[in-house]
Each structure stands twice: as C-alpha cells, then as structure tokens.
Protein backbone atom coordinates (compact mmCIF):
# COMPACT_ATOMS: atom_id res chain seq x y z
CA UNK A 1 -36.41 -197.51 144.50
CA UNK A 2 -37.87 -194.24 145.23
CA UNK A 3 -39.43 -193.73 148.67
CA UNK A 4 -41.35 -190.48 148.36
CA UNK A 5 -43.88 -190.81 151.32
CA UNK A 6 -43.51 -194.29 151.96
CA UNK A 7 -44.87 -195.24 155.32
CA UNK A 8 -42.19 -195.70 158.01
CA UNK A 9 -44.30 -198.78 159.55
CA UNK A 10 -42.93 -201.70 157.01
CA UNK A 11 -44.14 -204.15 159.02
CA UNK A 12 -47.89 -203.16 158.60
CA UNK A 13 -47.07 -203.56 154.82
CA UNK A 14 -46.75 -207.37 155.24
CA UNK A 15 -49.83 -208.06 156.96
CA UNK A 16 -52.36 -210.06 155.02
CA UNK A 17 -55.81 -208.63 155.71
CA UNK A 18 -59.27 -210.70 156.26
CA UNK A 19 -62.30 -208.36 155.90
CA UNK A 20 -65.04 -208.56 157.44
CA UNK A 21 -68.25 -206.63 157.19
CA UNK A 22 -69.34 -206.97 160.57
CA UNK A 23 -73.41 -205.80 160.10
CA UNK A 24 -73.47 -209.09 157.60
CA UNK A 25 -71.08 -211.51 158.89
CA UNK A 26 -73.12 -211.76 162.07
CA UNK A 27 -76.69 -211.36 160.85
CA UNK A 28 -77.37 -208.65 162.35
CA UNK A 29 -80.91 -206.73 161.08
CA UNK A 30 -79.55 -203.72 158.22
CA UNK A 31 -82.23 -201.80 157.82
CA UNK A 32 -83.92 -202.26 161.63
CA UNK A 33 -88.05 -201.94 161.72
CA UNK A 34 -88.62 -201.09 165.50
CA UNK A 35 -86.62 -200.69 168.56
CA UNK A 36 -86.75 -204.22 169.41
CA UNK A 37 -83.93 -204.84 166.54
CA UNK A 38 -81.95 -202.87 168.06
CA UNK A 39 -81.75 -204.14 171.36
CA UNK A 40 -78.76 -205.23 173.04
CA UNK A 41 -76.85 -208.27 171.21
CA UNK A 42 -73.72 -209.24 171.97
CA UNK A 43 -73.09 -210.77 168.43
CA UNK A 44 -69.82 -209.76 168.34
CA UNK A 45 -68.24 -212.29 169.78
CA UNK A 46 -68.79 -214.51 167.43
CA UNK A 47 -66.39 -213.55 165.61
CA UNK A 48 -63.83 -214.86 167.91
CA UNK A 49 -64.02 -218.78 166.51
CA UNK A 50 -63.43 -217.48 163.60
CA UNK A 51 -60.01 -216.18 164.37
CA UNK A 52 -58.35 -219.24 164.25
CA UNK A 53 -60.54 -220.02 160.94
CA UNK A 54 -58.65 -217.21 158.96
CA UNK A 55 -55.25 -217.22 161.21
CA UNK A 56 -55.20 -221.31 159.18
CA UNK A 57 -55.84 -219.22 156.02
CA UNK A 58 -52.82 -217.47 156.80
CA UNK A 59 -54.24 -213.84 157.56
CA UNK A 60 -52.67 -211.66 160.27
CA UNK A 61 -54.64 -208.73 160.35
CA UNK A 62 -58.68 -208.35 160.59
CA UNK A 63 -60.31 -205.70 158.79
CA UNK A 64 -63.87 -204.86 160.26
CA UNK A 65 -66.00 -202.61 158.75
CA UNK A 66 -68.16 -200.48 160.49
CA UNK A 67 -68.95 -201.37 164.28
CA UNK A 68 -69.87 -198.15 165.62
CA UNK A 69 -73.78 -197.30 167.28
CA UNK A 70 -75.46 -196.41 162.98
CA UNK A 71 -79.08 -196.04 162.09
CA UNK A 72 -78.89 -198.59 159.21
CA UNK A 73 -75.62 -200.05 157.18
CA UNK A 74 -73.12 -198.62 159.45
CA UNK A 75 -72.16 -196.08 157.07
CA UNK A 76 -74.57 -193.73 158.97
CA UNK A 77 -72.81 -193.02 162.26
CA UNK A 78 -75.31 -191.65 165.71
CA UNK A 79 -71.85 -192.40 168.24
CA UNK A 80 -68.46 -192.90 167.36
CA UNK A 81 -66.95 -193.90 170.97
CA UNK A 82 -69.56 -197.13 171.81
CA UNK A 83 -70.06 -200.55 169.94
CA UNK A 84 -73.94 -200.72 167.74
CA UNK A 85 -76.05 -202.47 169.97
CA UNK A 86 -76.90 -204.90 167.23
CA UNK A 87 -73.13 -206.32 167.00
CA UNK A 88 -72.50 -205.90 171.76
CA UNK A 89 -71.17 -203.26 173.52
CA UNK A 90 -67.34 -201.90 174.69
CA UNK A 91 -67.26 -205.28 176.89
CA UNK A 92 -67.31 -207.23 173.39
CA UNK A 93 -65.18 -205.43 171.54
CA UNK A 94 -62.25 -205.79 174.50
CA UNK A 95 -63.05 -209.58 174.09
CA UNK A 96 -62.34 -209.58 171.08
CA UNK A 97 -59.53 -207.85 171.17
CA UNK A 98 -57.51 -209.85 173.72
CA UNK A 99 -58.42 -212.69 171.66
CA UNK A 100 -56.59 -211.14 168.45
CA UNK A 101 -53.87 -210.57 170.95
CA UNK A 102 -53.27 -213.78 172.02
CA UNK A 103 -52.99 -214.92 168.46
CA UNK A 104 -51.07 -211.56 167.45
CA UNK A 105 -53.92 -210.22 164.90
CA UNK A 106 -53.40 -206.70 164.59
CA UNK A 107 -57.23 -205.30 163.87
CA UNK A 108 -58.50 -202.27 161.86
CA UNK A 109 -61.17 -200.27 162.12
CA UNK A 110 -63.33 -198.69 159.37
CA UNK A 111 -63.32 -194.81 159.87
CA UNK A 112 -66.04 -193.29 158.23
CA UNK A 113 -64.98 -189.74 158.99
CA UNK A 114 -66.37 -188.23 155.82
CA UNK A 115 -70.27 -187.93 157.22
CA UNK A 116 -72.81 -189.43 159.91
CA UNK A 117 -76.09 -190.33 160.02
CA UNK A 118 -78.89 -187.80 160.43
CA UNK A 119 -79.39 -189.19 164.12
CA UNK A 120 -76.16 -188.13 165.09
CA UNK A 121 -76.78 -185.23 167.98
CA UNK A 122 -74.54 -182.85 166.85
CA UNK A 123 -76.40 -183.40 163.43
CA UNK A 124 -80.15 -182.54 165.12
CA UNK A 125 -78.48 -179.59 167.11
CA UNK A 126 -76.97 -178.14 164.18
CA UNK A 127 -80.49 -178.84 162.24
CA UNK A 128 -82.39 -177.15 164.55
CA UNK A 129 -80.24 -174.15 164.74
CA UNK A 130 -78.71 -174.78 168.06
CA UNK A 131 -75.11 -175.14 169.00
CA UNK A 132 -72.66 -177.52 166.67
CA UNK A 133 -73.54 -175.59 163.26
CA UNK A 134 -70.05 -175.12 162.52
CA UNK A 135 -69.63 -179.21 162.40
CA UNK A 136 -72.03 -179.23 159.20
CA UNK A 137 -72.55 -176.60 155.98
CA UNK A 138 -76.20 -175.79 156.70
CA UNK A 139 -78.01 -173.43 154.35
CA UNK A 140 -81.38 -172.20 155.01
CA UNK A 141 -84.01 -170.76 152.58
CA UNK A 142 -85.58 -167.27 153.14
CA UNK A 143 -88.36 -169.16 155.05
CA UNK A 144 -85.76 -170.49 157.56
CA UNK A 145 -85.86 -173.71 156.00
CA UNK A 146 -82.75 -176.13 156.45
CA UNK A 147 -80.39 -177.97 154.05
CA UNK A 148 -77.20 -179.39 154.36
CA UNK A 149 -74.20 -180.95 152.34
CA UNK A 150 -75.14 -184.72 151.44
CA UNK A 151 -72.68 -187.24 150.67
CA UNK A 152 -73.25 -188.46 147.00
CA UNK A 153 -76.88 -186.82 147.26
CA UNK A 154 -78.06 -189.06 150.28
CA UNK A 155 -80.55 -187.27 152.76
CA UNK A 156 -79.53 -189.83 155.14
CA UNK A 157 -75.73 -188.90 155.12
CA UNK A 158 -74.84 -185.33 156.14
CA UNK A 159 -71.26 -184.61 155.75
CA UNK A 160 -69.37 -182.88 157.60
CA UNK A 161 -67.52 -179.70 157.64
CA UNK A 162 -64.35 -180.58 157.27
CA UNK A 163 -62.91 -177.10 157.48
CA UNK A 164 -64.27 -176.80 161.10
CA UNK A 165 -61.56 -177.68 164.03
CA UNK A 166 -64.17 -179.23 166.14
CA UNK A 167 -64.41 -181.63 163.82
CA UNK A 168 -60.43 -182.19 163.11
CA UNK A 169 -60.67 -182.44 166.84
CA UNK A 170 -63.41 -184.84 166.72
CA UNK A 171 -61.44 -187.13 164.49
CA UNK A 172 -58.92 -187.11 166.21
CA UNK A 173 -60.55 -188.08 169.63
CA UNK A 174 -62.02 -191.22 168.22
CA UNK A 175 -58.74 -192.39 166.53
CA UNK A 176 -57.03 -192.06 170.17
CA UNK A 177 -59.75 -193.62 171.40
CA UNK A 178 -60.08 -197.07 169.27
CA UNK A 179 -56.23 -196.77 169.20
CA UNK A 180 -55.60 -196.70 172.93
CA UNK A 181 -58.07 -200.11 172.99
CA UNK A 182 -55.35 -202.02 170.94
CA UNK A 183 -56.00 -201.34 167.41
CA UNK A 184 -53.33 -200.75 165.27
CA UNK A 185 -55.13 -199.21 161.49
CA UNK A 186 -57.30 -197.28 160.20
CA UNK A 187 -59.63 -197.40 156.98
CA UNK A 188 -60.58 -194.11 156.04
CA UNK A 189 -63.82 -194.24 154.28
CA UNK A 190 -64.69 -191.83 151.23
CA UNK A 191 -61.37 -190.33 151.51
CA UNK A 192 -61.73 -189.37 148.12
CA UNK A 193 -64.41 -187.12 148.96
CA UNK A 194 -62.23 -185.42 152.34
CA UNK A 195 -60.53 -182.70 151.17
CA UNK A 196 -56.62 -183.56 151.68
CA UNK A 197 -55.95 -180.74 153.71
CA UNK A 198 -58.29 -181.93 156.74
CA UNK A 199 -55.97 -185.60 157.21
CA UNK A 200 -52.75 -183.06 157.58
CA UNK A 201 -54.49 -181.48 160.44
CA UNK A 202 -55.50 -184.66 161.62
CA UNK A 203 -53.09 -187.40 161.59
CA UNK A 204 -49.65 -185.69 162.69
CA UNK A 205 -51.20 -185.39 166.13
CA UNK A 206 -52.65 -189.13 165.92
CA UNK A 207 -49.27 -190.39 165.56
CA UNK A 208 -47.55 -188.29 167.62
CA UNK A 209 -49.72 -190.33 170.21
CA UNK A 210 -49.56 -193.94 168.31
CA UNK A 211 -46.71 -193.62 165.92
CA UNK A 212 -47.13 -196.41 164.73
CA UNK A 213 -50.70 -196.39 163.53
CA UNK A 214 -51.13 -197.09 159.56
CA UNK A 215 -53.97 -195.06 157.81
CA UNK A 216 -55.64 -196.57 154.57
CA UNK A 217 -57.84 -194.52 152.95
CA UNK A 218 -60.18 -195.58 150.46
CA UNK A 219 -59.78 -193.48 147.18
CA UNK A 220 -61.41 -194.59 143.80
CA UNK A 221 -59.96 -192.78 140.88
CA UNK A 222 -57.72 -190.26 141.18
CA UNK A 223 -53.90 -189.25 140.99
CA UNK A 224 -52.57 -191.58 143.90
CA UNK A 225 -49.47 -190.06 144.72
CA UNK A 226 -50.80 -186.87 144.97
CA UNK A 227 -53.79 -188.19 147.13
CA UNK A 228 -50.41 -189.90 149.16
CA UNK A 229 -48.10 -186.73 149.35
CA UNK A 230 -50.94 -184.02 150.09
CA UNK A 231 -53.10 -186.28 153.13
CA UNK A 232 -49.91 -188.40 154.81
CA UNK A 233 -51.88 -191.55 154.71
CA UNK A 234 -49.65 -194.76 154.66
CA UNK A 235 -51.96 -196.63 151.96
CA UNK A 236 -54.76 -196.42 149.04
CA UNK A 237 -57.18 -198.76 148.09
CA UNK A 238 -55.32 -199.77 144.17
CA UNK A 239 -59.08 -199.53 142.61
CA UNK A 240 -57.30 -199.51 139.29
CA UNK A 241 -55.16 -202.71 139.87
CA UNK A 242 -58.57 -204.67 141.19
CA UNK A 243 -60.48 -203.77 138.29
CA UNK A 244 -57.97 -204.24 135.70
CA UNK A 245 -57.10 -207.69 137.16
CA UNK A 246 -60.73 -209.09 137.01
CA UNK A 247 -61.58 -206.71 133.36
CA UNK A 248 -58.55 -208.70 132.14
CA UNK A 249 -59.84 -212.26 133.12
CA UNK A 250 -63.07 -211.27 132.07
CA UNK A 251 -62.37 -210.42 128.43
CA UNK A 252 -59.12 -212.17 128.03
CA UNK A 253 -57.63 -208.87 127.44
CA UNK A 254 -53.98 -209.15 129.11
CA UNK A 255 -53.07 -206.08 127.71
CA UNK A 256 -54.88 -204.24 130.25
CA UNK A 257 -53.19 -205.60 133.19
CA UNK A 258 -50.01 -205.62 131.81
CA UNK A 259 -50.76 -201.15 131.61
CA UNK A 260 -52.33 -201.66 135.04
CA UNK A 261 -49.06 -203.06 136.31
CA UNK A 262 -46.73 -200.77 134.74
CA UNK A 263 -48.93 -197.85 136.83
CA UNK A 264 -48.95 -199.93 139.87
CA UNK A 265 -45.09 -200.01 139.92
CA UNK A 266 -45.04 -196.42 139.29
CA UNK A 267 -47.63 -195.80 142.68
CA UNK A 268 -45.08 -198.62 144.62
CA UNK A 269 -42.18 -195.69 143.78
CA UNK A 270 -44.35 -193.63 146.21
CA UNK A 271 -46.10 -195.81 148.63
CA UNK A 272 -47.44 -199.04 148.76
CA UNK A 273 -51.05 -199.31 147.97
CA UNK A 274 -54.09 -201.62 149.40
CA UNK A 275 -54.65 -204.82 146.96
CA UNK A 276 -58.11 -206.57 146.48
CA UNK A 277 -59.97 -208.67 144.54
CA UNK A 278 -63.17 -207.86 146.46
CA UNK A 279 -64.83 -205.92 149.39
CA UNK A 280 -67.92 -205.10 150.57
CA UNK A 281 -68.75 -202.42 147.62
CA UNK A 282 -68.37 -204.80 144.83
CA UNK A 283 -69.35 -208.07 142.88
CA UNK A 284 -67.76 -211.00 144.47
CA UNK A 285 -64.57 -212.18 141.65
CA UNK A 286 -65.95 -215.37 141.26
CA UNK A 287 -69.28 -213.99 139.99
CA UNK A 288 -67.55 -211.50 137.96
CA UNK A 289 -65.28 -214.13 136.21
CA UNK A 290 -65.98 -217.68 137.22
CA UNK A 291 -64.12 -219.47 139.96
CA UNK A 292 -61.37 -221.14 137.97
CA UNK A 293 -60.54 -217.15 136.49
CA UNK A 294 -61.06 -215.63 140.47
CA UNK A 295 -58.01 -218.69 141.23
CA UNK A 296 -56.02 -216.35 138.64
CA UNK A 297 -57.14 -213.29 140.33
CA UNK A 298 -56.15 -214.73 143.58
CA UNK A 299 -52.83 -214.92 141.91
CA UNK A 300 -51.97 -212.01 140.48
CA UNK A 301 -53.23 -210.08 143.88
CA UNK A 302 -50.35 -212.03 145.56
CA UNK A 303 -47.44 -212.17 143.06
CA UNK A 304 -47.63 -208.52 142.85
CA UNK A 305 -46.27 -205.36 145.20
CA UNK A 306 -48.96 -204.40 148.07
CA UNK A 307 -51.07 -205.12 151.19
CA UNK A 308 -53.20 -207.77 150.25
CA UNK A 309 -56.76 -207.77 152.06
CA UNK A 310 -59.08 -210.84 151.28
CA UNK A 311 -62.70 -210.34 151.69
CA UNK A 312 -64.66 -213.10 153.61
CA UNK A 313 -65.58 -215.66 151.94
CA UNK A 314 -63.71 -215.10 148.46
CA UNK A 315 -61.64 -217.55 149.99
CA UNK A 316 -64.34 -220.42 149.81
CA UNK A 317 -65.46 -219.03 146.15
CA UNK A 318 -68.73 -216.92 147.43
CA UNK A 319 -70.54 -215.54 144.34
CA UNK A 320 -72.66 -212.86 145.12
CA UNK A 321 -73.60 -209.51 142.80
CA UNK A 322 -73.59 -205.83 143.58
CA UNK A 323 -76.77 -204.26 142.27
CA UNK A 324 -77.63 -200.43 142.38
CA UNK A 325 -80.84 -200.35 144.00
CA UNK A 326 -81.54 -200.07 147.76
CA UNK A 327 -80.29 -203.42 149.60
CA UNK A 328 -78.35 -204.06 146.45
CA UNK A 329 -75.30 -204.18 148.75
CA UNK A 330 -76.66 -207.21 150.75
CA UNK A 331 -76.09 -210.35 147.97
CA UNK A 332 -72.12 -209.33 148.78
CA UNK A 333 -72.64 -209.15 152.70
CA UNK A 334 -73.85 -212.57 153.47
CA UNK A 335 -74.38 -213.88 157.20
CA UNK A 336 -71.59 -216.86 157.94
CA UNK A 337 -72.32 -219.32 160.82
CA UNK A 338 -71.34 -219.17 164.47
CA UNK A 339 -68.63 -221.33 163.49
CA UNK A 340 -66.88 -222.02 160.49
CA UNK A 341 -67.53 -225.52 159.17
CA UNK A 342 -65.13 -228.31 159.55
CA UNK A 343 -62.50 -228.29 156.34
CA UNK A 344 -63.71 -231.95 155.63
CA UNK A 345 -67.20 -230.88 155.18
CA UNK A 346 -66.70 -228.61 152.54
CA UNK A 347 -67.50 -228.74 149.09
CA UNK A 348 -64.49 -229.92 146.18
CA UNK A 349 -64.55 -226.30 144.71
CA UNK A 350 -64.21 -224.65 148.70
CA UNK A 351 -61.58 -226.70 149.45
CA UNK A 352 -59.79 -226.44 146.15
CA UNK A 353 -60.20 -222.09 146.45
CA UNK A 354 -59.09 -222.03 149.87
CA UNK A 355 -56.13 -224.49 149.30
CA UNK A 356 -55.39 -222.51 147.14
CA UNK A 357 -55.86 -218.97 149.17
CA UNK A 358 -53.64 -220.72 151.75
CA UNK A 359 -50.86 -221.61 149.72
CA UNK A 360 -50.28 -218.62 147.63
CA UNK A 361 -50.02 -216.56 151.65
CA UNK A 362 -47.86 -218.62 152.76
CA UNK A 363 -45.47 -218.03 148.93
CA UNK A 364 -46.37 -214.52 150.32
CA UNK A 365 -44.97 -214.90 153.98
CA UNK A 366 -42.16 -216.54 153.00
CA UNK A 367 -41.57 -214.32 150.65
CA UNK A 368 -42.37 -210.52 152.22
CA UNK A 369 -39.63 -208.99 149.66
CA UNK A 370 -43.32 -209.23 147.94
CA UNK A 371 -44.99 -206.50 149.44
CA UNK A 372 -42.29 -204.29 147.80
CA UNK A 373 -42.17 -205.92 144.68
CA UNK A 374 -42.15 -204.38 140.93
CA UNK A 375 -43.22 -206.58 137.80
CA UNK A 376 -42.50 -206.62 134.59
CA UNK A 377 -44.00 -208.94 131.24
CA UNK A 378 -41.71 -211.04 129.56
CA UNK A 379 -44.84 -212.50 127.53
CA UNK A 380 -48.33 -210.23 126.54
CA UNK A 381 -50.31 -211.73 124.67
CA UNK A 382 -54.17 -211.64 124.76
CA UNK A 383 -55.02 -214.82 126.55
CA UNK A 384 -51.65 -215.66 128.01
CA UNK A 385 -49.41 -213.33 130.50
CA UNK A 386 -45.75 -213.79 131.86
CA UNK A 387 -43.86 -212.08 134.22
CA UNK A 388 -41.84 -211.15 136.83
CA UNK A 389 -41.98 -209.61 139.94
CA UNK A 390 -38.35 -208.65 141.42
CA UNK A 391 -37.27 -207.40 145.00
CA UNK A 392 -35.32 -204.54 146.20
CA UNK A 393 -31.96 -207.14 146.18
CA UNK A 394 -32.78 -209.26 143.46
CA UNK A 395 -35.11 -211.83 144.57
CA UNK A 396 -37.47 -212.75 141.74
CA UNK A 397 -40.88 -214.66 141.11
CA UNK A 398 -42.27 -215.33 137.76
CA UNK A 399 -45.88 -216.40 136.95
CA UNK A 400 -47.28 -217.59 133.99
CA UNK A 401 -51.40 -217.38 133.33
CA UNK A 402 -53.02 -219.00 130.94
CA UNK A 403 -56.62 -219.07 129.61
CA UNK A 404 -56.44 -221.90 127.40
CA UNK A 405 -57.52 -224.70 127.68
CA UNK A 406 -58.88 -223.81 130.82
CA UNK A 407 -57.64 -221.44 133.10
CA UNK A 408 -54.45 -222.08 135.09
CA UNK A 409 -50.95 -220.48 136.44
CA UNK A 410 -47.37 -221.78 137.72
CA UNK A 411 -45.92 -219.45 139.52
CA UNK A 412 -41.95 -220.33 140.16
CA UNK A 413 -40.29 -219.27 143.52
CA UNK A 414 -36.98 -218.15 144.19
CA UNK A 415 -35.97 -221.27 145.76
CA UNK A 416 -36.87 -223.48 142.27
CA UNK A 417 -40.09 -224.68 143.08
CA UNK A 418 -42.97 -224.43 141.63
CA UNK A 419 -47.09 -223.84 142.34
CA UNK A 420 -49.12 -225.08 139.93
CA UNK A 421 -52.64 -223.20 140.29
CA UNK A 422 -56.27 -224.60 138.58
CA UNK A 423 -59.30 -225.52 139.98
CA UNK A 424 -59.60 -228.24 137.67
C-alpha cells in the first residue's frame, strides 16, 4: 500500500462518527425574530442522554456541527471562542465534554473557517473602514461605497482573506482553543473554497501544540489527493463514493459504484477519506432510495475503506428532502426529543434499520483492518454486485447485493459467518 500523506493518527481512522447538527437536534429557533430567541438556553445539555443512545449504536466519536455564538444557521459566525446562546454557554459545553470522557467519545467540532457572518466585529470594523480591513477583500466604488468577497454570492457570508496572517493567526487561536477543552477533530467547512496554501500555514503550528489532532475538511469535487498533499489535512469528505453509492441503488446501475470504488481505492493509496450516506447538506438515503435500498447503503458505507460518520437519525430510517430555497435545509435537520425513546417503543422498520446500523459497527469494530480496506468486484452486473474488500495482511470480507426480488445483502466475515441484511 502506498502511504503518500496518510495521517499518522490511525486510531482516529477507526472511529465511527454520529453527527449531529446541533441548531436542529435541540430545537433551537434558526432563523431568530427578536432578541428574546436568543436568550440564554442551556439546550446543550441535552445532548448528554443521548450519549449512551449512540455509544449502544456503536459510535465512538460525536460530530457536532456548528455551536459557536451565529446570527442564523450557524454557518454565519459573530464569536468563535463562546457557545450560541441558543444551544448554553462554555459551562455546557465542559459538561458535555466530561460526559464524552467518561464514556471515551472523542468529539469534533465543525470549523467554518472559510467566512463569518456579517455581525462578526471585525466584519463591521473592516465595513466601516476602521481597523481589521486586511481580515476581508473590501472594494469600494468611487462614491466610497463598500463591497466585499461573498461566499457562493451570499450577502450574509463575507469571507475572509485568507492571504492575511491575522487571520492564519486567528485560525489558529480558536483550534488551540476548542482543542485545549478536550476535543480531539476538526471539520473544516468549505475547504474546497480555502485556498490550500492558507491550511499549510495553519495546521503545522496546531499540531505542533496537539499532535494528535485529525483535520477533515469538507471538499466536494475535486482532485483529492492533491486537495490531501497541498493542505496536510488527515481526511476528505468521499462526496463521490456517497453519491455513487445511493445513484447506484437508485437506478440499479452497479456499474457506477463498481468505477466509484475502483477511485476510492486509488484516494485510500493516499489517505483515507470521510464516508457518508448523509449529512446535514443532503436528502436523507432513505428518501433518496427507499429504506430497504438505504439498508444496502448502510452496507456498502461499512464494508468499504474509510471513516464512517452516520448522520442522526439515518439510523432509525428518517426521510427528509433537501430543497433549494431558503429553509430548504430544515426537512434534513429535524428536532429529536430530550431523550431518545425506549428501543421497545419503536416502530418494526426503526428497529429493523438500527439493528441493523448496530450490527454492521460492530462487523466494523471487530474488524478495523476495514478502515484500510481496498475492494474489488468479482460480480457487476446491473442489479446485482459482488465483492471483496481485503486488508493490508490478507484479511478479507465479501458482500453480495442484490435488488431482486427485493433488496438484500450477505456479507461473509473472515471468521465464516455470515450477516444476512433486508428489511423485509
């Protein structure tokens, strides 16, 4: 196998992710209409019952999205360095913390690095022609009228100049800072907008501090290795692998996994890239395919090399679609209870997706050769896929999907056995 840039923290790579988009999970107002949403609430918290809800799942690592003090979504940053009001405050999040301590849950953060929210000060300084213009690429019109750089066109996200040390140094202060209260990763959000060269400035210094910090950045299409090589980050978000795998199920096209895969080994040569089957940006799998197909996504997501992150509530067959509109995001960022409901109580189909969820992690942990893993067909056909998925010394899985008559897999372990996967 060839290592290339390969992180140097294996053990991050077998962590199994739950992801949680914190704004939704705890109800918490988006889009707030007057101060009085934005008062103090320690919701945060209550995300602490639910640590033994995913540690049963079989998840060792939660992934929150954004937590920091935002205007709206989160996405919009005013203060890196204290909790949003709307989820608690620094007393929260260090409660929460010791809790994913005690049960060894290492926790990342969502980094969104790439631009702020128009309310952040430096922003409104810089704006108004004060100090901090070097932070942001401000242009003004012969009349002394402002613009700035916009993330994808949105007046309500200003990037930032990432060219400018006092940002670099910026970054890097909040890293330290979320790092030195127990964290142990980062999501990088829109790193495929960051120019490469910014993370080199940025993240030998973080780790000369927390060496052994893993960075994830979240890059759509583009040449992964290259994105790998030229920033340092540990991990990608395998876009191509998560739509393939649900384009495949979809239109009982095999073929296009099977080319999906052969790339994916070719990325695991380099470094070993984020897997999903959903996040908070997308149409939940089992509205894209159907619950009995999002079973064979769940399988192919962990029979395959990778980190493997599960978004909440995928694991109990949540349907919800993405629309592009404003508040399209919020059908995929559902509220969840203060405490997840007794496994008795749920429905035939929850039960049967998180069984499951839960036994396809633990193939996974007892298998963490898996994270490392390369595959190869041994059957392509349109409808019906075989194949394997060998370690570094040998160890081998194969898996067999089928569409007819109704969806279903066996996957056979290197010990002989065998998991038979259908929701019927």
């Amino acid at each position: 196998m060839v290592n290339g840039n390969r992180s140097k923290n294996a053990s991050m790579e077998t962590i199994i992710w739950w992801h949680v988009y914190p704004l939704g999970f705890l109800g918490a107002p988006i889009r707030p209409r007057s101060a009085s949403q934005r008062v103090l609430t320690h919701r945060l918290r209550r995300l602490i019952p639910w640590l033994d809800y995913m540690s049963d799942l079989g998840a060792t690592g939660l992934f929150l999205g954004p937590i920091f003090d935002s205007q709206t979504h989160g996405y919009d940053t005013i203060d890196y360095f204290s909790i949003d009001p709307r989820l608690g405050d620094l007393n929260d999040f260090d409660d929460l913390m010791r809790a994913c301590r005690e049960r060894g849950i290492t926790v990342m953060l969502d980094g969104v690095f790439n631009h702020v929210g128009t309310g952040f000060p430096a922003f409104r300084n810089a704006l108004a022609g004060l100090d901090d213009q070097d932070m942001f690429t401000i242009r003004r019109s012969d009349q002394g009228n402002p613009d700035y750089a916009k993330f994808e066109g949105h007046a309500s996200l200003p990037e930032l100049n990432h060219d400018s040390p006092r940002v670099a140094q910026l970054v890097r202060d909040v890293m330290e800072f979320w790092l030195a209260k127990g964290i142990g990763a980062w999501r990088l959000d829109a790193a495929y907008t960051t120019q490469t060269h910014f993370w080199q400035h940025v993240l030998p210094e973080v780790r000369t501090q927390f060496p052994k910090v893993w960075f994830m950045g979240e890059v759509i299409q583009a040449d992964y290795p290259t994105v790998i090589r030229e920033s340092g980050f540990d991990s990608l978000t395998q876009y191509e692998l998560w739509k393939a795998i649900w384009s495949s199920l979809k239109d009982g096209n095999f073929f296009e996994l099977d080319w999906c895969l052969q790339r994916h080994d070719g990325f695991m040569d380099v470094f070993t890239p984020q897997t999903f089957i959903g996040n908070h940006d997308v149409t939940r799998i089992a509205s894209q395919v159907g619950i009995d197909k999002a079973a064979l996504a769940c399988v192919v997501q962990f029979s395959v090399g990778g980190v493997p992150s599960i978004y909440y509530g995928d694991e109990l067959g949540m349907t919800g679609v993405k629309e592009d509109r404003p508040g399209g995001d919020d059908a995929v960022r559902p509220a969840f209870p203060a405490k997840p409901q007794p496994f008795n109580e749920l429905s035939e189909s929850q039960s049967r997706i998180f069984g499951i969820y839960r036994s396809l992690i633990e193939m996974r942990k007892a298998n963490p050769w898996l994270a490392q893993a390369r595959t190869k067909s041994t059957l392509l056909e349109n409808r019906r896929y075989m194949y394997e998925s060998t370690g570094e010394h040998g160890e081998t899985l194969s898996v067999d999907l089928q569409l007819d008559p109704h969806p279903h897999a066996e996957v056979h372990l290197p010990d002989g056995s065998v998991l038979s996967i259908a929701m019927e």
